[in-house]
Protein backbone atom coordinates (compact mmCIF):
# COMPACT_ATOMS: atom_id res chain seq x y z
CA UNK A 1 -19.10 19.66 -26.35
CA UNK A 2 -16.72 22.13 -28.06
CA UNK A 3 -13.98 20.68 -29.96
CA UNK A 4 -10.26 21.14 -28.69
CA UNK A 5 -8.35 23.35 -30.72
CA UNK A 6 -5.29 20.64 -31.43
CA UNK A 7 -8.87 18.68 -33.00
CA UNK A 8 -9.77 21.85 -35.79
CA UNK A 9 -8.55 21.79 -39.71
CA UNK A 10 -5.72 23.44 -40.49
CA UNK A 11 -4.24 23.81 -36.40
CA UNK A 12 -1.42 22.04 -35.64
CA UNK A 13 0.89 21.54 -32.57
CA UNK A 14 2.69 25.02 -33.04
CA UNK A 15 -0.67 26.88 -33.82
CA UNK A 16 -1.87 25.68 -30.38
CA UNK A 17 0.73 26.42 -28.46
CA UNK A 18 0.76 29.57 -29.08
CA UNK A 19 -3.26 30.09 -29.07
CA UNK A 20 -3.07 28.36 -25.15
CA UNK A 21 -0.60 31.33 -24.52
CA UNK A 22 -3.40 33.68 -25.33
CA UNK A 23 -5.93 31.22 -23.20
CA UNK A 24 -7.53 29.82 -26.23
CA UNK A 25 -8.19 25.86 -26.06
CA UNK A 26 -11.35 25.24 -27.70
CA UNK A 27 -13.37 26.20 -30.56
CA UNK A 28 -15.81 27.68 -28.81
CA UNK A 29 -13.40 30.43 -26.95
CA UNK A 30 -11.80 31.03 -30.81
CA UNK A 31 -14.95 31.56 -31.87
CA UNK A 32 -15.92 34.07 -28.68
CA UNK A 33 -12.61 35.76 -29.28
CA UNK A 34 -12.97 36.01 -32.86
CA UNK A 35 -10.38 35.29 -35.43
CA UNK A 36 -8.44 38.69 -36.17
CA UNK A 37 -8.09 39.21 -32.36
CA UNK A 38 -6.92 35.88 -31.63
CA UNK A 39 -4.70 36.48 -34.97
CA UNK A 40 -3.68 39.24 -33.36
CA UNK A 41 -3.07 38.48 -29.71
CA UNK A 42 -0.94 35.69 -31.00
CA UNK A 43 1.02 38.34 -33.09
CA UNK A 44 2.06 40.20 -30.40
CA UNK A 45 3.56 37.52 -28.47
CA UNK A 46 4.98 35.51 -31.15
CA UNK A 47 6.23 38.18 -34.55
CA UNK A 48 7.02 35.48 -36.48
CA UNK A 49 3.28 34.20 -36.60
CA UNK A 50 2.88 34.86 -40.22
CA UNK A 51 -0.58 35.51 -42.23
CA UNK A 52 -0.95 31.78 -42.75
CA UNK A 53 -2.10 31.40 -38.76
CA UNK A 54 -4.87 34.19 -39.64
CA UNK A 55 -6.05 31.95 -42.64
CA UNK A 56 -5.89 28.93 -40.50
CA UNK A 57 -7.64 30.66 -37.43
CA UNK A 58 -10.33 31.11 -40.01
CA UNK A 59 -10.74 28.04 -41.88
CA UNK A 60 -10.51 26.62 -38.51
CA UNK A 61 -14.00 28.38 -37.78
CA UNK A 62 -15.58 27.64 -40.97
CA UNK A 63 -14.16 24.05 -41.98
CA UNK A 64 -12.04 25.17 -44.70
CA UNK A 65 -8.41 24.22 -45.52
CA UNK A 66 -7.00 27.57 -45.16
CA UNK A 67 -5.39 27.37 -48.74
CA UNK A 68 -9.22 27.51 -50.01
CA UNK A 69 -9.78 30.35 -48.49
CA UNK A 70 -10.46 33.08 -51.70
CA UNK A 71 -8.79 36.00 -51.65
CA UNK A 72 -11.24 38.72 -51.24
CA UNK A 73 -11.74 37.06 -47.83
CA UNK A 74 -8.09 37.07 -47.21
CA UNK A 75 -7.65 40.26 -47.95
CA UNK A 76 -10.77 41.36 -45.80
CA UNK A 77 -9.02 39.80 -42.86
CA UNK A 78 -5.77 41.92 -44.14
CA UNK A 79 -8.02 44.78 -43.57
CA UNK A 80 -9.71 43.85 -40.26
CA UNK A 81 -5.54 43.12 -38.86
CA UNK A 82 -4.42 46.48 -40.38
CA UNK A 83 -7.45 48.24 -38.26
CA UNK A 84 -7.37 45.99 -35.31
CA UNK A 85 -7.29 48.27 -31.61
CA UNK A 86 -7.32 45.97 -28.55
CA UNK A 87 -9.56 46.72 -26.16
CA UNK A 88 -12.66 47.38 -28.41
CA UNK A 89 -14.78 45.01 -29.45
């Protein structure tokens, strides 16, 4: 069984709120989503989602406290954002 998202490091009430407004309530449909889309599906609905969520999203996925995260990955997820097109996967 997938774990609920209000259940994952670094996700707290406000974070899942606003994922369920995308449809996202488990683990398992972050992960099938992916991180920068979810990042970014939230985005558009909510602006003042900062860059924190993004590093959260992914520590979420790979069990680390988001403020572990090193930088070159953060900035690769910048990068993945800045380039993001919905629609293709």
């Amino acid at each position: 069984m997938t774990e609920q998202i209000t259940n994952l490091l670094n996700l707290g009430p406000t974070s899942a709120k606003w994922l369920a407004e995308i449809g996202i309530h488990t683990q398992a449909e972050l992960m099938e989503v992916g991180v920068v889309e979810a990042y970014c599906l939230v985005k558009a609905r909510q602006p003042r989602a900062s860059l924190n969520l993004l590093y959260a999203l992914y520590g979420a996925v790979h069990h680390i406290p988001w403020n572990m995260i090193p930088p070159e990955t953060k900035t690769t997820l910048q990068q993945e954002v800045a380039t993001f097109r919905f629609g293709e996967r």
